[in-house]
C-alpha atoms as a PDB file:
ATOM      1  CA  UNK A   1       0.000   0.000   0.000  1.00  0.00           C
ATOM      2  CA  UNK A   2       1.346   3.216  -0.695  1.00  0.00           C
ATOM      3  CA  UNK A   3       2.192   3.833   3.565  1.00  0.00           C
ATOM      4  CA  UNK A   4       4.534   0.679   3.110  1.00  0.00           C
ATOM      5  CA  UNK A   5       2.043  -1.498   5.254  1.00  0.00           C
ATOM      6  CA  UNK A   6      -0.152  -4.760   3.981  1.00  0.00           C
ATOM      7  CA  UNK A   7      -3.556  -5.794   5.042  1.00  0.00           C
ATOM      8  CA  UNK A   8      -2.841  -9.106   4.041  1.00  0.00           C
ATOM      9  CA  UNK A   9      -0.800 -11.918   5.249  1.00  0.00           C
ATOM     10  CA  UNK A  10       0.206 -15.961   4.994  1.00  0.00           C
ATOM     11  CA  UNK A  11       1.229 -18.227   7.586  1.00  0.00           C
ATOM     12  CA  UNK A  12       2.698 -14.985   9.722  1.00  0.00           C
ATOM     13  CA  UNK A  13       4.355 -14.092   6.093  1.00  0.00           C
ATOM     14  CA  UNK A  14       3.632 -10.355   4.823  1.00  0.00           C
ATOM     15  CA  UNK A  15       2.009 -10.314   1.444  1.00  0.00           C
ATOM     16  CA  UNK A  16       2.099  -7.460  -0.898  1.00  0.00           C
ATOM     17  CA  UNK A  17      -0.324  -5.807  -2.703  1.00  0.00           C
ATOM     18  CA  UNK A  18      -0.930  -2.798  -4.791  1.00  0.00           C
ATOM     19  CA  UNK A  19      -3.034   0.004  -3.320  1.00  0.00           C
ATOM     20  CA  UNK A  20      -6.171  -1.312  -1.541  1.00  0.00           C
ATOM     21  CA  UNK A  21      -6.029  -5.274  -2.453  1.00  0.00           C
ATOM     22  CA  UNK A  22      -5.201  -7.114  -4.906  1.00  0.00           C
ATOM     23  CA  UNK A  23      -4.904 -10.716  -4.353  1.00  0.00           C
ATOM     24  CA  UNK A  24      -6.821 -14.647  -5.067  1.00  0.00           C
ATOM     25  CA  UNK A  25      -7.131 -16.430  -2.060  1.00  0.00           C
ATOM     26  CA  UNK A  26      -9.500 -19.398  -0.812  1.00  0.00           C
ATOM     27  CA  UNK A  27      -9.738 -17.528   2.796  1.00  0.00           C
ATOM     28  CA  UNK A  28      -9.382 -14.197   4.039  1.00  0.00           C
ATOM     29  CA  UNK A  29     -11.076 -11.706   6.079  1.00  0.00           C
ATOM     30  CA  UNK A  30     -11.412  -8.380   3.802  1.00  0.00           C
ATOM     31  CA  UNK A  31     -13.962  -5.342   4.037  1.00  0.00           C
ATOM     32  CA  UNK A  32     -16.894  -6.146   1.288  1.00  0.00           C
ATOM     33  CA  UNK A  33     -15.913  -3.271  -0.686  1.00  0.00           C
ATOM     34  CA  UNK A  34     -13.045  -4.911  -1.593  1.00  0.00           C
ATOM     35  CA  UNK A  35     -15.175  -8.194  -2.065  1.00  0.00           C
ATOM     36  CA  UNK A  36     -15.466 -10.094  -6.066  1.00  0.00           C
ATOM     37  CA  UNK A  37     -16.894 -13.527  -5.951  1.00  0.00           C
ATOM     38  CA  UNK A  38     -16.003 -15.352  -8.683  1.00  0.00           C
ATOM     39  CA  UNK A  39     -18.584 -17.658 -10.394  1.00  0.00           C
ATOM     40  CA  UNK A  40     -16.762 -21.089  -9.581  1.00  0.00           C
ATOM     41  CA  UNK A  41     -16.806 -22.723 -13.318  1.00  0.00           C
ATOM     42  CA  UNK A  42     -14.363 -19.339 -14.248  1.00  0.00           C
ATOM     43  CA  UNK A  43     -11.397 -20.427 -15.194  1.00  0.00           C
ATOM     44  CA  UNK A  44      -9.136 -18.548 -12.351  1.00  0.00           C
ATOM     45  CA  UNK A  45      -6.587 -17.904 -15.331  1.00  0.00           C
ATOM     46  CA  UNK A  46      -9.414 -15.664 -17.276  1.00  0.00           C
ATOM     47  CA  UNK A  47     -11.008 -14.424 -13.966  1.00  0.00           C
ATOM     48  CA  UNK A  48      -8.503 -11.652 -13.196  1.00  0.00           C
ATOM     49  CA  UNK A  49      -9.543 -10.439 -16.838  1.00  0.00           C
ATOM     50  CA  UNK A  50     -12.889  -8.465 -15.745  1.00  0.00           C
ATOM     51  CA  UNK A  51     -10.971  -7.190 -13.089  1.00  0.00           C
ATOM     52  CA  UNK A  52      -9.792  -3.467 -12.876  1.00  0.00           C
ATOM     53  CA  UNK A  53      -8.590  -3.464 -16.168  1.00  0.00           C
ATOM     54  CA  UNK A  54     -11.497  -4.152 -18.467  1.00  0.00           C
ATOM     55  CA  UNK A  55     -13.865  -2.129 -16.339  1.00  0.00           C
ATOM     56  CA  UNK A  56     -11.534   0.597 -16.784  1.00  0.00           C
ATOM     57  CA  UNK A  57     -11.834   0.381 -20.227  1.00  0.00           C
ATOM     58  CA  UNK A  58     -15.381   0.041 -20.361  1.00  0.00           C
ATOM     59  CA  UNK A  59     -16.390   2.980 -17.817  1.00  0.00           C
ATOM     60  CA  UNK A  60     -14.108   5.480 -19.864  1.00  0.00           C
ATOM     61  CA  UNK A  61     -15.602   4.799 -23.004  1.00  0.00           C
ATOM     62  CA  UNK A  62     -19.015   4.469 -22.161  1.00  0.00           C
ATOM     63  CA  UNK A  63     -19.104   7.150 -18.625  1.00  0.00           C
ATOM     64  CA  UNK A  64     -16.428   9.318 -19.821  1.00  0.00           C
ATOM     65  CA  UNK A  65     -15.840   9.567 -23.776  1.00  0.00           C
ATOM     66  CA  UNK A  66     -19.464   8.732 -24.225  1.00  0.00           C
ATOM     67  CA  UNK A  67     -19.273   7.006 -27.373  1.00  0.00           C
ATOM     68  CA  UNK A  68     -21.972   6.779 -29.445  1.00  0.00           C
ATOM     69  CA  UNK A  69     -23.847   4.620 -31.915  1.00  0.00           C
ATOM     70  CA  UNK A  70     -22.909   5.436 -35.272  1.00  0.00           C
ATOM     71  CA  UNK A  71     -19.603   6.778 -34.333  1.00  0.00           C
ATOM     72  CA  UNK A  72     -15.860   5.869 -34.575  1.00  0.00           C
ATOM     73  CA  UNK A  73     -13.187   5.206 -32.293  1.00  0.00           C
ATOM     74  CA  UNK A  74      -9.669   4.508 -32.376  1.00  0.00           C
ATOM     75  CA  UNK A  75      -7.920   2.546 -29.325  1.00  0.00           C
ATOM     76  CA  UNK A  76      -4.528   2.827 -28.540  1.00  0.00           C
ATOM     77  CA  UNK A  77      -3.239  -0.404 -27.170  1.00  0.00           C
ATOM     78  CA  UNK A  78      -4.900  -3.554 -27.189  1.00  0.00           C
ATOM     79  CA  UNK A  79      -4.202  -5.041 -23.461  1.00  0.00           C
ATOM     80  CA  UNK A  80      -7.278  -5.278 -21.067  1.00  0.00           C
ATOM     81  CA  UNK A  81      -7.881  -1.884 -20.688  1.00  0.00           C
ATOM     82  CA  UNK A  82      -8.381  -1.263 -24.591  1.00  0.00           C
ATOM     83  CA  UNK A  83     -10.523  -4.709 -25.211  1.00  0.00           C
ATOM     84  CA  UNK A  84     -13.001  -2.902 -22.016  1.00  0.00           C
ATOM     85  CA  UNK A  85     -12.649   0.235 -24.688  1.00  0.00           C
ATOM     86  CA  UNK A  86     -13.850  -2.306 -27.608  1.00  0.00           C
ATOM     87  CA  UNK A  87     -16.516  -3.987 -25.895  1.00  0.00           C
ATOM     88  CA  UNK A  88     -18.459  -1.067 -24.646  1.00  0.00           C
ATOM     89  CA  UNK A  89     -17.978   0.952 -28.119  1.00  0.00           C
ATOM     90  CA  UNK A  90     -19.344  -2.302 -30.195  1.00  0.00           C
ATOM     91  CA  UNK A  91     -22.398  -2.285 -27.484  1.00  0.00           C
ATOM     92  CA  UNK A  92     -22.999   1.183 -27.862  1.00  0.00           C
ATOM     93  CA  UNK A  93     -23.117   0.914 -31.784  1.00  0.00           C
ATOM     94  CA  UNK A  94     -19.831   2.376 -32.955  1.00  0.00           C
ATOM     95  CA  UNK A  95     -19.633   1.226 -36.514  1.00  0.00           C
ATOM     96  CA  UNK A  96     -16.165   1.668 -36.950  1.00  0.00           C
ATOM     97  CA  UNK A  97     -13.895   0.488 -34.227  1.00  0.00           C
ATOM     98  CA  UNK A  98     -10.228   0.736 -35.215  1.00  0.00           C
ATOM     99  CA  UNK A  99      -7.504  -1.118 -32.470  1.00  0.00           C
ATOM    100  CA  UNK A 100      -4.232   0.010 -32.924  1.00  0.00           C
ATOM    101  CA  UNK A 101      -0.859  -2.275 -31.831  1.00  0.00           C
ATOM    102  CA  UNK A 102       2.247  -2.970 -32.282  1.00  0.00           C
ATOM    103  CA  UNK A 103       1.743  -7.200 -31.461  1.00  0.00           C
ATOM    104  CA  UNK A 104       0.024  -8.224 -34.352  1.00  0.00           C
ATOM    105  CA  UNK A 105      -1.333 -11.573 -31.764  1.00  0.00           C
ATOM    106  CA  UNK A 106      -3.657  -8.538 -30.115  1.00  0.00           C
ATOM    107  CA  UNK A 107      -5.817  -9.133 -33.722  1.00  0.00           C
ATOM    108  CA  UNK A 108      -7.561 -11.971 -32.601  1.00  0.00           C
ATOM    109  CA  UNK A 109      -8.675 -11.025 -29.474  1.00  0.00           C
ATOM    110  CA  UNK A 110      -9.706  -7.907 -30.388  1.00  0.00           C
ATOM    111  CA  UNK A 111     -12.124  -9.028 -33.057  1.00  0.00           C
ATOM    112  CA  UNK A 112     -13.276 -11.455 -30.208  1.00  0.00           C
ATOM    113  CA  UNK A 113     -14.198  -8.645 -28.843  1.00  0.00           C
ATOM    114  CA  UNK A 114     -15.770  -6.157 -31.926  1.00  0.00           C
ATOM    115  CA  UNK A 115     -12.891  -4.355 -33.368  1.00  0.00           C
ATOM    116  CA  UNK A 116     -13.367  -3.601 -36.806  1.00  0.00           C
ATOM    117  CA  UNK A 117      -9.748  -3.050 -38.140  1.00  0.00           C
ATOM    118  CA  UNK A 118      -6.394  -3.532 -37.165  1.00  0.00           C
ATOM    119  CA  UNK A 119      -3.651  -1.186 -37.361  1.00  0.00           C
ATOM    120  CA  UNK A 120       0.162  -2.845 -36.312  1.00  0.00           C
ATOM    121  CA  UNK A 121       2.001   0.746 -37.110  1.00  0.00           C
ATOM    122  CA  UNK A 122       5.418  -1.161 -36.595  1.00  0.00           C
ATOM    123  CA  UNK A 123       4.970  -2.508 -39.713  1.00  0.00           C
ATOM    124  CA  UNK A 124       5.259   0.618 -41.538  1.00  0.00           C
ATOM    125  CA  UNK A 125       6.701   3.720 -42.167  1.00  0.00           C
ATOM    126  CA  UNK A 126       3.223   5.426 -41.835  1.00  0.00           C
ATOM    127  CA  UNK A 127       2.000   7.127 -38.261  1.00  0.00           C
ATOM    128  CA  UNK A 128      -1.627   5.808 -36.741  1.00  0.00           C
ATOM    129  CA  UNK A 129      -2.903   8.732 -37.627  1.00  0.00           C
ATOM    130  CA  UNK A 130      -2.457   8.200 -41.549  1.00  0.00           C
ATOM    131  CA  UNK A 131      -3.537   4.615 -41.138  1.00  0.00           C
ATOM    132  CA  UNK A 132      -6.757   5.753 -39.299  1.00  0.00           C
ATOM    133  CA  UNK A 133      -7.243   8.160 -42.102  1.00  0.00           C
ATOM    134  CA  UNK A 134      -7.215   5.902 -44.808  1.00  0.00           C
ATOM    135  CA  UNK A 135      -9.680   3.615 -43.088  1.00  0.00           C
ATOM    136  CA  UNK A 136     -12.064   6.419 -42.596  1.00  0.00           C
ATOM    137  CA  UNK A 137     -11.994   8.115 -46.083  1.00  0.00           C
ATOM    138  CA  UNK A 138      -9.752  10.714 -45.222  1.00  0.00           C
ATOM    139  CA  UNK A 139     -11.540  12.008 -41.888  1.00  0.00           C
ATOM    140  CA  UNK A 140     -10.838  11.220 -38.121  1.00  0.00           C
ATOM    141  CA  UNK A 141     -12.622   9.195 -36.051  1.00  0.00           C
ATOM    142  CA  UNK A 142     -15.136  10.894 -33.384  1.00  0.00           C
ATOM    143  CA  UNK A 143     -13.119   9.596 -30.478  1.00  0.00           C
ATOM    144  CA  UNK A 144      -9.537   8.630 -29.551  1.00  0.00           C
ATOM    145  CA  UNK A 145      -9.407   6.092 -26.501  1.00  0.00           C
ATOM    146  CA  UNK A 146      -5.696   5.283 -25.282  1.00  0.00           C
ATOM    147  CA  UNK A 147      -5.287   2.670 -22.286  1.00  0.00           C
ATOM    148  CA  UNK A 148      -1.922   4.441 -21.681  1.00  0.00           C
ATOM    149  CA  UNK A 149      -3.487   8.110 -21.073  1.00  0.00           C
ATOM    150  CA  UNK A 150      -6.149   6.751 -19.558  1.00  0.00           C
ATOM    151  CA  UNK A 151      -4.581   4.469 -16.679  1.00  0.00           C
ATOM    152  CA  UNK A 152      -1.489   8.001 -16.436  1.00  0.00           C
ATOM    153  CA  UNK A 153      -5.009  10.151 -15.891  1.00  0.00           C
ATOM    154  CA  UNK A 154      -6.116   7.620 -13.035  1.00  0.00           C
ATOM    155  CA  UNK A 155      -2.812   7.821 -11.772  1.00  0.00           C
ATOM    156  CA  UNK A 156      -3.366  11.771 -11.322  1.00  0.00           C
ATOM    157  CA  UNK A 157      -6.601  12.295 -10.028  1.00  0.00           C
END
């Protein structure tokens, strides 16, 4: 925790955690605010995925940005954070929902998800922006979503 103490420990062993909690365990005494039950037949590898992350995601686009159906988005960085971005803008009704990466293997799971295009700028000489361009017939989209700005603005405030 950011005082240097832990809430949490193991057989008289001091566990660490960021902020708050952050932790799986079988037993523990917590406060309920800090409480997720996880439906049992969850694999525990994918359960950490709707975790902090994806809602993160998913409350900026939709709470924040406000995207709306019929509109556009780009999202910087496919990791947890930007698939939240994807899901919420494909269940708002974005038509055109472009995920931009340099790790081409962030394709699939994105289209899991709803993207519409892929951009992988490492693979060319061209910026994002020129890429997103093209795909939108020389306009912008209505809203830029990076998981990188946003997790730096939760940082800050």
């Amino acid at each position: 925790m950011p005082d240097n103490t832990s809430r949490m420990s193991c057989r008289g062993q001091r566990l660490y955690h960021p902020l708050s909690c952050a932790t799986w365990s079988e037993y523990t005494v917590i406060d309920v605010n800090y409480l997720v039950k996880v439906d049992p037949n969850i694999n525990p590898a994918h359960g950490s995925f709707i975790s902090c992350g994806f809602s993160t995601g998913y409350g900026d686009a939709w709470k924040e940005a406000k995207v709306e159906s019929g509109s556009s988005v780009a999202i910087f960085c496919l990791g947890v954070v930007g698939l939240g971005v994807i899901s919420v803008a494909k269940m708002l009704g974005a038509t055109r929902i472009i995920g931009i990466d340099i790790n081409d293997m962030k394709r699939e799971k994105g289209e899991a998800f709803g993207m519409t295009h892929f951009i992988n700028s490492s693979n060319s000489n061209k910026s994002p922006s020129k890429f997103i361009k093209e795909l939108s017939d020389g306009f912008d989209v209505d809203f830029h979503l990076s998981a990188l700005e946003l997790a730096l603005f939760l940082l800050n405030h």
